[in-house]
C-alpha atoms as a PDB file:
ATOM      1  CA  UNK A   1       0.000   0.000   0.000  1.00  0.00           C
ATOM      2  CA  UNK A   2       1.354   3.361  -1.040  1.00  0.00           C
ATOM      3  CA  UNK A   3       0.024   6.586   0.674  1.00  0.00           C
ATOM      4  CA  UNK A   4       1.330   9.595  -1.066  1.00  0.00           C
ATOM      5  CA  UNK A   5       1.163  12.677   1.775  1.00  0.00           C
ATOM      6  CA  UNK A   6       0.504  12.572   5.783  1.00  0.00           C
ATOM      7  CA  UNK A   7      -3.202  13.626   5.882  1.00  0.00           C
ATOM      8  CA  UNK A   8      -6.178  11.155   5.936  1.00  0.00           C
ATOM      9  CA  UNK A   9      -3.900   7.924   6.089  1.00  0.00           C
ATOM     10  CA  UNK A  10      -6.649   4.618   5.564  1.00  0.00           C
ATOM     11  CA  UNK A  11      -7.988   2.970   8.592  1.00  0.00           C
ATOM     12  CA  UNK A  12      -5.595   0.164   8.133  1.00  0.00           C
ATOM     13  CA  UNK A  13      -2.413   2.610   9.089  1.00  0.00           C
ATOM     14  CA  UNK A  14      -3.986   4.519  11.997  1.00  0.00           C
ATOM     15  CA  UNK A  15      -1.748   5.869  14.402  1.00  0.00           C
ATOM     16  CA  UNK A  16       0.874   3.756  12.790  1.00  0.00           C
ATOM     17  CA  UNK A  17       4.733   3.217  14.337  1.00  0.00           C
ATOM     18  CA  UNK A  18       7.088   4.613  12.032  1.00  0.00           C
ATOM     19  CA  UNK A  19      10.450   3.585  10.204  1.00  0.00           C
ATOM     20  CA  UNK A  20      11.489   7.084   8.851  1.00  0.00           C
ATOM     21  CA  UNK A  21      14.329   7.496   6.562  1.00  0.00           C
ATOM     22  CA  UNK A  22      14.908   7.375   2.151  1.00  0.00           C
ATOM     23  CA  UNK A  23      15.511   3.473   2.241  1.00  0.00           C
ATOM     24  CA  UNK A  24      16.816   3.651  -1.056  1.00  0.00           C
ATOM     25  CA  UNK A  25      18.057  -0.206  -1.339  1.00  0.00           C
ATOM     26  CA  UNK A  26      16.092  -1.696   1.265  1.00  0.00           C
ATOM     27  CA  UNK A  27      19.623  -2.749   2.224  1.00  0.00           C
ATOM     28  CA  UNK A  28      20.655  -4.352   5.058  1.00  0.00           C
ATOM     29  CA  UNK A  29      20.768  -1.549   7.507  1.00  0.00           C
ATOM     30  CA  UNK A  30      17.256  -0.785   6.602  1.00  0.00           C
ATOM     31  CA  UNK A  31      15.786  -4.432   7.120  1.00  0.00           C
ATOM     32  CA  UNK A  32      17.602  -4.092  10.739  1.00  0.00           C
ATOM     33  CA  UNK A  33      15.341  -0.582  10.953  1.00  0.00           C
ATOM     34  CA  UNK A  34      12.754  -2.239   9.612  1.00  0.00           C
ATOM     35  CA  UNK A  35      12.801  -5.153  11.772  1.00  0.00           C
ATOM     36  CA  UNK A  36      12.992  -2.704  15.152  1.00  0.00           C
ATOM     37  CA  UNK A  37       9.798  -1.195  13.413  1.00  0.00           C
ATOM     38  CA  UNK A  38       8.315  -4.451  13.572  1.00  0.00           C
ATOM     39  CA  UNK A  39       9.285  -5.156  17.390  1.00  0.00           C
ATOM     40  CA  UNK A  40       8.060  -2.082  18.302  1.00  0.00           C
ATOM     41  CA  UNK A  41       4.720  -2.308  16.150  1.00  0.00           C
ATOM     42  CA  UNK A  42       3.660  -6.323  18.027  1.00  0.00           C
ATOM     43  CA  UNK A  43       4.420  -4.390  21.206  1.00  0.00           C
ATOM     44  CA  UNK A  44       1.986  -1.783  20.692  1.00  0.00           C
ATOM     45  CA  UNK A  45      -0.529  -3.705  18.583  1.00  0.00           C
ATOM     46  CA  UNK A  46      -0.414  -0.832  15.471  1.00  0.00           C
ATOM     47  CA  UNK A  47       0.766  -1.448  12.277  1.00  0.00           C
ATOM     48  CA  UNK A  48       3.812  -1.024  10.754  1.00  0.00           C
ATOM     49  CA  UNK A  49       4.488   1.566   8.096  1.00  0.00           C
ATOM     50  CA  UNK A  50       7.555   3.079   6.250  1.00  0.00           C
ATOM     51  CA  UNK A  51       8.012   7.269   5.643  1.00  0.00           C
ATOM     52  CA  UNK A  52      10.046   8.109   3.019  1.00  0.00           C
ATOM     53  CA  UNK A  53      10.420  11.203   0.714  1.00  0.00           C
ATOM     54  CA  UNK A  54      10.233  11.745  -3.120  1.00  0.00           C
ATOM     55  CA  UNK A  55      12.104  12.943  -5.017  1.00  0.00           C
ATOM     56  CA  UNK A  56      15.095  11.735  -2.960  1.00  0.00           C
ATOM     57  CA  UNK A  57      16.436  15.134  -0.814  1.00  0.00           C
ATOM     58  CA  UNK A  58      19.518  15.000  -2.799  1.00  0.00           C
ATOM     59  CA  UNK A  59      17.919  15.570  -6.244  1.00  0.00           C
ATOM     60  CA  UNK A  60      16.193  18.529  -4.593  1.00  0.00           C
ATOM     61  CA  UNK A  61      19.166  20.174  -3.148  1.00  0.00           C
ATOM     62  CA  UNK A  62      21.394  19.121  -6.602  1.00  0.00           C
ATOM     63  CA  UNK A  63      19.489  18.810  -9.167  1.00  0.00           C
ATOM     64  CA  UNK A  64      22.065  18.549 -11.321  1.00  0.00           C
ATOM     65  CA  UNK A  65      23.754  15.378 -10.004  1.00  0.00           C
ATOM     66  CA  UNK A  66      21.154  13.034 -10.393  1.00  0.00           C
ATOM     67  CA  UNK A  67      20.666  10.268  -7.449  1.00  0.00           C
ATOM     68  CA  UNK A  68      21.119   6.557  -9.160  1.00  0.00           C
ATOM     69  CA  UNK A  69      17.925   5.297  -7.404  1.00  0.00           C
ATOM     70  CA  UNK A  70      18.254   1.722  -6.518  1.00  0.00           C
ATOM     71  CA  UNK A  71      14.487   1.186  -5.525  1.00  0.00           C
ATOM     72  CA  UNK A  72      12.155   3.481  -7.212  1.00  0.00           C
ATOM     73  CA  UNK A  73       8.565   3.794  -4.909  1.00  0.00           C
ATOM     74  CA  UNK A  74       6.698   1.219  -6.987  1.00  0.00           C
ATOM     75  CA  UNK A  75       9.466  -1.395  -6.659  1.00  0.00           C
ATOM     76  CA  UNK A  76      10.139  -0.403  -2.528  1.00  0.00           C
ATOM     77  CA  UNK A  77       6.463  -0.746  -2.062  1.00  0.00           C
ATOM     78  CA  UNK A  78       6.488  -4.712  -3.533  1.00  0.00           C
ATOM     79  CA  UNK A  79       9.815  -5.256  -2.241  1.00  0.00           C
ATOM     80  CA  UNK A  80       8.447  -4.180   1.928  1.00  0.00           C
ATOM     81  CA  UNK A  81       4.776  -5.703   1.662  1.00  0.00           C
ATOM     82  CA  UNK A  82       7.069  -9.026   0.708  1.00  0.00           C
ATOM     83  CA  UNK A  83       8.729  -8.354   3.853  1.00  0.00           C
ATOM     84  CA  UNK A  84       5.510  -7.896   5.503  1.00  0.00           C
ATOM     85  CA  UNK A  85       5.269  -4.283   6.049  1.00  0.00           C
ATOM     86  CA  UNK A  86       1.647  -2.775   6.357  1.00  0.00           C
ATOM     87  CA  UNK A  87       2.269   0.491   4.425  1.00  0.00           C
ATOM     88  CA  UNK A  88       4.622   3.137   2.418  1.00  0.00           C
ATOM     89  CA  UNK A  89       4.216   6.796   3.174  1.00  0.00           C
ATOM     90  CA  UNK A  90       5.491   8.545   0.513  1.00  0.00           C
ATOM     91  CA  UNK A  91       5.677  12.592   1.709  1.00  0.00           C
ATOM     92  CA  UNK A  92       6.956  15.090  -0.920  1.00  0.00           C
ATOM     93  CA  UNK A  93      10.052  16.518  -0.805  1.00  0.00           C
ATOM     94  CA  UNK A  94       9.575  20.150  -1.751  1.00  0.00           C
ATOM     95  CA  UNK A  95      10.240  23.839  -1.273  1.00  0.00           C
ATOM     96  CA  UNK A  96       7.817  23.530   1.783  1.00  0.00           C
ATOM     97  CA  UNK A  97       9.469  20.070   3.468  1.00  0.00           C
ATOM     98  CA  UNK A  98      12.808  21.760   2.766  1.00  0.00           C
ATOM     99  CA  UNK A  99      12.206  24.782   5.290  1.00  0.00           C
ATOM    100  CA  UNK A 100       9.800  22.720   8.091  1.00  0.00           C
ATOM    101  CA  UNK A 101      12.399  22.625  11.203  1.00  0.00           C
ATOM    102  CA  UNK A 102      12.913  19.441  13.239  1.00  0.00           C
ATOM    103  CA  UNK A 103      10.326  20.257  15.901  1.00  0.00           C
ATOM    104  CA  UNK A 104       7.184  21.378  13.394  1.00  0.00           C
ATOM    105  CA  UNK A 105       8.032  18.059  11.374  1.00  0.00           C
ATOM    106  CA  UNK A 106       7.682  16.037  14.415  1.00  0.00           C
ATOM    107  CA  UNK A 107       4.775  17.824  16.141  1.00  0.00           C
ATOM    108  CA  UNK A 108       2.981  18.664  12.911  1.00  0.00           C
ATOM    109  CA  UNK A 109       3.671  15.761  10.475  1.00  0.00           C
ATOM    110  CA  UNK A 110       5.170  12.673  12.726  1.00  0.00           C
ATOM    111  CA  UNK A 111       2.488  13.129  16.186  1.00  0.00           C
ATOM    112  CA  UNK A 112      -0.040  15.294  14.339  1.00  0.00           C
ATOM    113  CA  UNK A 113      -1.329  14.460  10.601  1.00  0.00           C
ATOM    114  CA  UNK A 114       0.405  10.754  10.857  1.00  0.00           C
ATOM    115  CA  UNK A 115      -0.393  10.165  14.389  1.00  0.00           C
ATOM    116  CA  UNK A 116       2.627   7.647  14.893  1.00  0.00           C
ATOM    117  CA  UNK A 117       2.245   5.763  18.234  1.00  0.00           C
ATOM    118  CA  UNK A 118       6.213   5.387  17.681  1.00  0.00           C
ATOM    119  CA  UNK A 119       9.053   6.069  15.342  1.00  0.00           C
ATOM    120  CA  UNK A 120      12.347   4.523  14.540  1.00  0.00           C
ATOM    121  CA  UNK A 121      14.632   6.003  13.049  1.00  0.00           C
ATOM    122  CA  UNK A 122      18.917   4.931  12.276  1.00  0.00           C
ATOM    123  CA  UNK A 123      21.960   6.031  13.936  1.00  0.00           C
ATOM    124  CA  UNK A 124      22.544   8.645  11.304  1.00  0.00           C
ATOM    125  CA  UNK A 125      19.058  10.109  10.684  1.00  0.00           C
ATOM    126  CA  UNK A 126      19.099  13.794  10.384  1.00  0.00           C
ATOM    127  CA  UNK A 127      16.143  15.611   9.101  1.00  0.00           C
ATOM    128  CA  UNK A 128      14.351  19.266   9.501  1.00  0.00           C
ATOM    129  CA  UNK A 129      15.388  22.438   7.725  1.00  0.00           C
ATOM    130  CA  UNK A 130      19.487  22.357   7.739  1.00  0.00           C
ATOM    131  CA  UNK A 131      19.583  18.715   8.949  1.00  0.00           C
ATOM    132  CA  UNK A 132      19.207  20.364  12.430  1.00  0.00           C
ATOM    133  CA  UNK A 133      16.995  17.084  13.604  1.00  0.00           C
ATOM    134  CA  UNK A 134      18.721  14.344  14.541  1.00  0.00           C
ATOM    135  CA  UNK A 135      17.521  10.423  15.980  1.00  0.00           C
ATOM    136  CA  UNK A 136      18.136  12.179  19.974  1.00  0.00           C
ATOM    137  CA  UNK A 137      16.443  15.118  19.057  1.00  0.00           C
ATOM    138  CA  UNK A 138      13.358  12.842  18.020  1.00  0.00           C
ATOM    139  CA  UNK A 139      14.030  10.175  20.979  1.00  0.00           C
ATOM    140  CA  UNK A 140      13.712  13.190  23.824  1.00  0.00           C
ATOM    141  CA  UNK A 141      10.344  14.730  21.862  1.00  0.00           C
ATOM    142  CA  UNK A 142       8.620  11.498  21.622  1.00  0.00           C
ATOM    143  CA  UNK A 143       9.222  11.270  25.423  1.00  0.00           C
ATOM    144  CA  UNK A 144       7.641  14.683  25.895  1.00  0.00           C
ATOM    145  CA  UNK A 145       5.050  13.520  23.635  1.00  0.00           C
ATOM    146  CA  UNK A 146       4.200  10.028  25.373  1.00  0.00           C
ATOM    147  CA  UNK A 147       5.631   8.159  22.739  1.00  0.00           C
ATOM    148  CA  UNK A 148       7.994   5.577  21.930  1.00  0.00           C
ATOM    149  CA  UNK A 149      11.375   5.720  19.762  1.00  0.00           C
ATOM    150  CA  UNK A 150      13.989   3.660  18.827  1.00  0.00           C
ATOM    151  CA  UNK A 151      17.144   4.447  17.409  1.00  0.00           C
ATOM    152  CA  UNK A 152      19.067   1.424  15.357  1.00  0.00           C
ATOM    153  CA  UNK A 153      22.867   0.886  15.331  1.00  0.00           C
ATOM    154  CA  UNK A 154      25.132   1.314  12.505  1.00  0.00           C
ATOM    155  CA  UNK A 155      25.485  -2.556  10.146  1.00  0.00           C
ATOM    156  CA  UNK A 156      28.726  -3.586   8.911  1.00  0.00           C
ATOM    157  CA  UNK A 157      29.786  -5.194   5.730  1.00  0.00           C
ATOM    158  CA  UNK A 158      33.023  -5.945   4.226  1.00  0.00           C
ATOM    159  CA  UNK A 159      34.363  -3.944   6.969  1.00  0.00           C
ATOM    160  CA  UNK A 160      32.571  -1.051   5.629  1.00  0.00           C
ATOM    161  CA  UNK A 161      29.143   0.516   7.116  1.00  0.00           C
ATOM    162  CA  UNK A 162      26.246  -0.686   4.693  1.00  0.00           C
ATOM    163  CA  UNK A 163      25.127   2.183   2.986  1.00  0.00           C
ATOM    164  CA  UNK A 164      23.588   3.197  -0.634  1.00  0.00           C
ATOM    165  CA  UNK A 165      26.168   4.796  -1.410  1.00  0.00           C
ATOM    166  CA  UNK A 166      28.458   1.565  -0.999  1.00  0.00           C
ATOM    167  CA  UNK A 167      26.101  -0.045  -2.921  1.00  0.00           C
ATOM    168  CA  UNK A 168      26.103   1.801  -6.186  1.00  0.00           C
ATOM    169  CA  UNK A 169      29.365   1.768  -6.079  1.00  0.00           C
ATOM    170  CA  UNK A 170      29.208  -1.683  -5.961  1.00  0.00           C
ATOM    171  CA  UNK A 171      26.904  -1.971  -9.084  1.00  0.00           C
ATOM    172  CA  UNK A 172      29.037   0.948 -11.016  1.00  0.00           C
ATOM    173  CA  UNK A 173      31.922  -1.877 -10.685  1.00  0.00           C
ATOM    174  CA  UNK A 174      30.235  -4.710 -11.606  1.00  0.00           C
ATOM    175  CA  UNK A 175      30.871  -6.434  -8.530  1.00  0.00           C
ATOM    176  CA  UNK A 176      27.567  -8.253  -7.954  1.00  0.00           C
ATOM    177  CA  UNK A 177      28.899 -10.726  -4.896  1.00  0.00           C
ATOM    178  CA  UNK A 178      29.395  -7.401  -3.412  1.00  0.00           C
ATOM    179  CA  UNK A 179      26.624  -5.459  -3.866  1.00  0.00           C
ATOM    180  CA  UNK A 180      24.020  -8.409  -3.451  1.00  0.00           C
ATOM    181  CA  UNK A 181      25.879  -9.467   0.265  1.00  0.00           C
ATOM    182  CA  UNK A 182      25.552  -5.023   1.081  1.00  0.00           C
ATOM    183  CA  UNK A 183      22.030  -5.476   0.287  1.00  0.00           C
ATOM    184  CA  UNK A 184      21.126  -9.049   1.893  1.00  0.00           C
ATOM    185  CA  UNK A 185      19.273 -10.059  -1.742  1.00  0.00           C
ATOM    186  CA  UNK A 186      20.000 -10.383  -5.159  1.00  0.00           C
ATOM    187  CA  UNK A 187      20.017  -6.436  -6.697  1.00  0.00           C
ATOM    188  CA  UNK A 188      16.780  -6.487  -8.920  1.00  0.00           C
ATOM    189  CA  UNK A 189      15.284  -3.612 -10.860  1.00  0.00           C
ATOM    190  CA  UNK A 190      11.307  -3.117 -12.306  1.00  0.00           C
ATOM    191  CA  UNK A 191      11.436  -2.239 -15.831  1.00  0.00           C
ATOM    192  CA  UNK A 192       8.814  -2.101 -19.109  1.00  0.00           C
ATOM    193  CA  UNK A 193       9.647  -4.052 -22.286  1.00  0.00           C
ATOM    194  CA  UNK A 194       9.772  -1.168 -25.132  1.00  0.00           C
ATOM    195  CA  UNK A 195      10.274  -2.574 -28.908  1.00  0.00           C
ATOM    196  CA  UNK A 196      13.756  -2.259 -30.496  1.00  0.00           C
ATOM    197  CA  UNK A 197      15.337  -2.855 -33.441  1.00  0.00           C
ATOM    198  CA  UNK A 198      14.795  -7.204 -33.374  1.00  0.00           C
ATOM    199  CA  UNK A 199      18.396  -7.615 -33.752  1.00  0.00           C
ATOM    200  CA  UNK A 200      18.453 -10.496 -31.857  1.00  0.00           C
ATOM    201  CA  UNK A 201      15.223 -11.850 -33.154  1.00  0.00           C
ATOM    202  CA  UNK A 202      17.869 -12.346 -36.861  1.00  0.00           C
ATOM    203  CA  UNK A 203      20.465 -13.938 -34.193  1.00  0.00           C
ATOM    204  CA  UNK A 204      18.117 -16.931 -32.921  1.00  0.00           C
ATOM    205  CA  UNK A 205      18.126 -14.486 -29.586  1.00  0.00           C
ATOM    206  CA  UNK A 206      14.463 -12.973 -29.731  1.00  0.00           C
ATOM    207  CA  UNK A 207      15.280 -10.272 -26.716  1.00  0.00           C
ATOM    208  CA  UNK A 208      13.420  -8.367 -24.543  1.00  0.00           C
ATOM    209  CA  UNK A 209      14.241  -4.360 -24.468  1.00  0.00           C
ATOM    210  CA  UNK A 210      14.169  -2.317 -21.579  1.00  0.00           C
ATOM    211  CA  UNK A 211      15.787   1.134 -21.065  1.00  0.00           C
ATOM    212  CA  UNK A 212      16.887   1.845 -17.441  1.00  0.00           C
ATOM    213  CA  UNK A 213      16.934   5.599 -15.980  1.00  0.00           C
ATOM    214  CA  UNK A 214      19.799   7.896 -17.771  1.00  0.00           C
ATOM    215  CA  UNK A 215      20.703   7.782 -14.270  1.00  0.00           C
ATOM    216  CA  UNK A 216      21.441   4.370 -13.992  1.00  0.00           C
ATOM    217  CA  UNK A 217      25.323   3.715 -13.361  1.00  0.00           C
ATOM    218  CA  UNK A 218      24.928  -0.422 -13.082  1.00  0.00           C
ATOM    219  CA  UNK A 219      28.283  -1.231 -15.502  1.00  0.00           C
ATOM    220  CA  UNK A 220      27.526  -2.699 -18.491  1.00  0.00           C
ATOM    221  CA  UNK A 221      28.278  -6.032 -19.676  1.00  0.00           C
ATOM    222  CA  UNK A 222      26.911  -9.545 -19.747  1.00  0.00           C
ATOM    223  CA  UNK A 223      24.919 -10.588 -17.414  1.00  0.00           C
ATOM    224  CA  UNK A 224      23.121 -14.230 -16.113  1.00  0.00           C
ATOM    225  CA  UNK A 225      19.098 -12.921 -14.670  1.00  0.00           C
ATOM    226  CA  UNK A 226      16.344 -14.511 -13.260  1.00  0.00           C
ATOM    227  CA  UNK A 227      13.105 -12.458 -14.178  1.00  0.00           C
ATOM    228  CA  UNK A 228       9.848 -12.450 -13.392  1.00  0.00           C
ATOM    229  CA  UNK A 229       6.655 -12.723 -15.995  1.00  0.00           C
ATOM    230  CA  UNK A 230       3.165 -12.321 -14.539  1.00  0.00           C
ATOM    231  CA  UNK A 231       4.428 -13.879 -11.350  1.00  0.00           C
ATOM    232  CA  UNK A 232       6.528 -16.572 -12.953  1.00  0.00           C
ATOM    233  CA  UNK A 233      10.227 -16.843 -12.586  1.00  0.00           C
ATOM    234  CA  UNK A 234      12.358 -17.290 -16.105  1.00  0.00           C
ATOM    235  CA  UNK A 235      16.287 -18.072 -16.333  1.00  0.00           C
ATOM    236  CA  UNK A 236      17.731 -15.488 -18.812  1.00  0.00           C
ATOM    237  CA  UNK A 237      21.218 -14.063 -20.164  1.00  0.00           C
ATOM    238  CA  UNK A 238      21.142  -9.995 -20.597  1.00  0.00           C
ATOM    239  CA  UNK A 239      23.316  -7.694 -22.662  1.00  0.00           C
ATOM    240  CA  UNK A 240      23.659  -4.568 -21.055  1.00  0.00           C
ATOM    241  CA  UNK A 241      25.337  -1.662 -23.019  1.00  0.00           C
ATOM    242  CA  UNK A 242      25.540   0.032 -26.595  1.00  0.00           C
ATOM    243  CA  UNK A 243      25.908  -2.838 -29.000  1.00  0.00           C
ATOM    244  CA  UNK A 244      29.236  -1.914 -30.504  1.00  0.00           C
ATOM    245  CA  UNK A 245      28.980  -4.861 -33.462  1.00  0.00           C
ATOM    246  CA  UNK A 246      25.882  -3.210 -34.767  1.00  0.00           C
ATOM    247  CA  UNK A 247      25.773   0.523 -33.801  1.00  0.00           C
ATOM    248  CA  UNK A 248      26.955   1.685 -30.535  1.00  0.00           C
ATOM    249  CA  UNK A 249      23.778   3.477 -29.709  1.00  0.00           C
ATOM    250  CA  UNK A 250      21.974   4.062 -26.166  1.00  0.00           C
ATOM    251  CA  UNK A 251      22.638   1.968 -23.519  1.00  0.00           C
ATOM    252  CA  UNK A 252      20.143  -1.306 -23.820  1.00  0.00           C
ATOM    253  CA  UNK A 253      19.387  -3.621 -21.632  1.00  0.00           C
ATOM    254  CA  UNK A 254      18.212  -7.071 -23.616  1.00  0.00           C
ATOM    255  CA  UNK A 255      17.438  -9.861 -22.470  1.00  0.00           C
ATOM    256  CA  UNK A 256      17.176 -13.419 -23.719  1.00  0.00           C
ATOM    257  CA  UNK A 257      14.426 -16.003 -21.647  1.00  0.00           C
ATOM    258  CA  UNK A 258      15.637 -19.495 -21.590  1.00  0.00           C
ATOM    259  CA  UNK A 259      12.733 -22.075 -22.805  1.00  0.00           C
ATOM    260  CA  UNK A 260       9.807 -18.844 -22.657  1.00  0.00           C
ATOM    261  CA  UNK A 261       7.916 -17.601 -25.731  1.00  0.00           C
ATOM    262  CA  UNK A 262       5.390 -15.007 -25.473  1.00  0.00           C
ATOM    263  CA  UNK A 263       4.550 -11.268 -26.204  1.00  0.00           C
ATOM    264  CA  UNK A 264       6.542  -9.035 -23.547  1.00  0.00           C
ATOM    265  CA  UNK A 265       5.902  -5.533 -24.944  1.00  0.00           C
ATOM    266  CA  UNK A 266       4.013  -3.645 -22.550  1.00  0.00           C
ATOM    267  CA  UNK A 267       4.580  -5.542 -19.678  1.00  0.00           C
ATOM    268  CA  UNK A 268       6.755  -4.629 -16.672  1.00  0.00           C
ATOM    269  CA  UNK A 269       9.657  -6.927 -15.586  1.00  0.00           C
ATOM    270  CA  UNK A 270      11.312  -7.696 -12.310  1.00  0.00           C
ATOM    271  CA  UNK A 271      14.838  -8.473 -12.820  1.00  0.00           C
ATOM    272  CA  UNK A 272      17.151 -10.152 -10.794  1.00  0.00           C
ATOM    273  CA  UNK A 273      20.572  -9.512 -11.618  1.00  0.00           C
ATOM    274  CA  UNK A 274      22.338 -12.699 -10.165  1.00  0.00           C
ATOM    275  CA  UNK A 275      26.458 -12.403 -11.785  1.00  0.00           C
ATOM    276  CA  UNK A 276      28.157 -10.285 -14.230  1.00  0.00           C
ATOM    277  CA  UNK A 277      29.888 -12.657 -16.734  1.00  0.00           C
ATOM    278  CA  UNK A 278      31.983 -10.140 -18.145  1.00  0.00           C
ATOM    279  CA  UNK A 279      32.162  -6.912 -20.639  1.00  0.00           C
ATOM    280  CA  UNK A 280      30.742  -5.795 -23.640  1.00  0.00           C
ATOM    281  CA  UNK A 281      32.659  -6.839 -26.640  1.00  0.00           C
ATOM    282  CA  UNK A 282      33.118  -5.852 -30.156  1.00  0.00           C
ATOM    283  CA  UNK A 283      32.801  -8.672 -32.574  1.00  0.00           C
ATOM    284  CA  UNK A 284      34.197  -8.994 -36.113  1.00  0.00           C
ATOM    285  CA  UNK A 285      30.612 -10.373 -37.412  1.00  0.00           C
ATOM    286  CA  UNK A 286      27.490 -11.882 -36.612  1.00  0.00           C
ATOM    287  CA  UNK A 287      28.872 -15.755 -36.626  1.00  0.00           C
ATOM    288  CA  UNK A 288      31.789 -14.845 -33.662  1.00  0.00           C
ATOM    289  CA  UNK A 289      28.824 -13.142 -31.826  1.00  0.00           C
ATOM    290  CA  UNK A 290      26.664 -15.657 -32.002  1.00  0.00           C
ATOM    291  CA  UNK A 291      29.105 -18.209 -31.517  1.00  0.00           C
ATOM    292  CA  UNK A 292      29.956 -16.248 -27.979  1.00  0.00           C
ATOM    293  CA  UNK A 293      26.342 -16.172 -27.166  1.00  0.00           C
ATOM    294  CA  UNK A 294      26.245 -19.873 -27.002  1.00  0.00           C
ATOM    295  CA  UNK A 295      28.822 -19.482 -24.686  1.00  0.00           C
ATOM    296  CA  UNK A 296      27.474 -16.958 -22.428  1.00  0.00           C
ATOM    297  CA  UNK A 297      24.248 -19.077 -22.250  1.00  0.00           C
ATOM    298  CA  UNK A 298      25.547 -21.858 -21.192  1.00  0.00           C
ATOM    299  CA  UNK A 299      27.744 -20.140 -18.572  1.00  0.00           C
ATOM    300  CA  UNK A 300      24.643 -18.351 -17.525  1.00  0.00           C
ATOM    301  CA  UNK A 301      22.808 -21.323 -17.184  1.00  0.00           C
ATOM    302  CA  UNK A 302      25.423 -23.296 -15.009  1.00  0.00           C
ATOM    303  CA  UNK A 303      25.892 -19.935 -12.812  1.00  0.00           C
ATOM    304  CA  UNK A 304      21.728 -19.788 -12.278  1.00  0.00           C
ATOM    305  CA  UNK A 305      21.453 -23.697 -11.113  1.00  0.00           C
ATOM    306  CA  UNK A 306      24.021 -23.792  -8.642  1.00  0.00           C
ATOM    307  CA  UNK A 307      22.617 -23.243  -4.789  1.00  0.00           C
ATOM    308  CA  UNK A 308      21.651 -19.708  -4.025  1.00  0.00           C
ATOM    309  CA  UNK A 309      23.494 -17.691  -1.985  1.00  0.00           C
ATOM    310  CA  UNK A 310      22.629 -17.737   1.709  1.00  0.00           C
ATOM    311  CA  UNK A 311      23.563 -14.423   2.604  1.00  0.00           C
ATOM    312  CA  UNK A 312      21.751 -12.779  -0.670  1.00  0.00           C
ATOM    313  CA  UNK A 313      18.701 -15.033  -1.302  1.00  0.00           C
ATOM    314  CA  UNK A 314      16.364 -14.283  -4.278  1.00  0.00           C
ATOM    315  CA  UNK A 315      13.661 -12.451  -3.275  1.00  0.00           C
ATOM    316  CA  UNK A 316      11.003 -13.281  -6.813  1.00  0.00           C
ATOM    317  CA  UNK A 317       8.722 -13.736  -7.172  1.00  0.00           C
ATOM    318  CA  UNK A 318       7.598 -10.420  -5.807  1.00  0.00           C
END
């Protein structure tokens, strides 16, 4: 359930406790927030909801250094009621959020239009005009207020705290082991399947084509992907990049469903990006690529049976 603003929430998220923060990821650190929530929710006997913002604060204060979004609203709304969470407040983040200070947010937003019966909130949550709130600030309030808070620990990973950030880093380097471990699941995206050229229709590779934000910094290269159709789970091999055989255009990403044959335009795709098998290549002519695509099937096809990962399980179908 998405709620998009503060004000009239449905009877199934009154006086709600509260999870507040971007969650861009749903990483690790978050499910730990998110869990708390959840403690703290059985204890009182309200449901459990998630406050975020949109657009992201970032894009608002830069707007020219777009934010690489890892879990767009629509995607973080499937991805927490699979987790079991009872609603997604979305509030938006705009001239007016930008100048509320710390103590009219909580009083007016958090204890007022929301009515949480508690909040939790991470180690590093700071909020309000000038990021003068912070999770203390909001612990000592809800006290005055007769309310409950939590504040969560800092995660580690890799020796490093788990963090967004670390994560599309992660992704810009191809490193999937990493950046599927940071976020405790296999890295997945929602996309629609737009017609292109049928390229790999002429190959014996009928594809799927789906263009990912320009902001999008995921490297590109080969990749084996489990994705979901109409709540069925397909093997696949994707090609993500700018084609250099044929005509270095946009960046692409195609796909190629093992043993599936259907009509995909239209339709929006969850994909699971499992293992990068390596980079994009430039091929001589159309036999030496095809000849490698046999290759990077079958590769894709040994990496995708072997046992998943227990520290970065597969979380379709959604």
């Amino acid at each position: 359930m998405i709620c998009r603003g503060a004000a009239r929430l449905p009877a199934a998220l009154s006086r709600p406790v509260v999870a507040i923060g971007n969650f861009d990821g749903l990483h690790r650190g978050h499910r730990a927030v998110i869990e708390a929530t959840r403690a703290l929710a059985y204890e009182l006997g309200r449901p459990l909801a998630i406050l975020t913002f949109d657009p992201h604060p970032r894009s608002y204060f830069r707007p020219d250094e777009p934010v690489f979004r890892l879990t767009p609203d629509p995607l973080k709304a499937a991805i927490l009621g699979h987790w079991g969470v009872d609603g997604l407040i979305v509030l938006p983040f705009n001239a007016a959020m930008a100048s509320t200070g710390a103590a009219e947010f909580i009083d007016t937003i958090l204890f007022g239009q929301i009515d949480a019966a508690g909040i939790v909130v991470g180690h590093d949550f700071h909020f309000g005009k000038g990021r003068g709130g912070s999770p203390e600030f909001i612990a000592t309030r809800s006290t005055e207020q007769g309310r409950k808070a939590v504040i969560v620990p800092p995660l580690t990973a890799f020796d490093e705290p788990v963090s967004s950030t670390a994560i599309r880093s992660a992704l810009s380097e191809g490193d999937m082991p990493r950046a599927n471990h940071l976020l405790g699941y296999r890295y997945l995206f929602q996309a629609e399947v737009r017609h292109g050229e049928k390229i790999g229709r002429t190959l014996g590779f009928p594809t799927a084509n789906l263009k990912l934000p320009a902001e999008n910094t995921l490297m590109e290269g080969i990749y084996a992907v489990r994705v979901e159709v109409d709540g069925k789970v397909h093997d696949g091999v994707a090609s993500y990049g700018r084609r250099p055989t044929f005509d270095n255009g946009a960046p692409l990403f195609e796909i190629w469903l093992m043993d599936f044959s259907g009509d995909l335009y239209g339709k929006t795709l969850n994909v699971e990006c499992v293992k990068r098998q390596r980079g994009e290549l430039k091929f001589d002519g159309v036999e030496a690529l095809i000849a490698q695509m046999h290759r990077d099937t079958a590769e894709a096809r040994a990496i995708l049976a072997a046992p998943v990962e227990a520290d970065a399980p597969s979380l379709l179908p959604l």
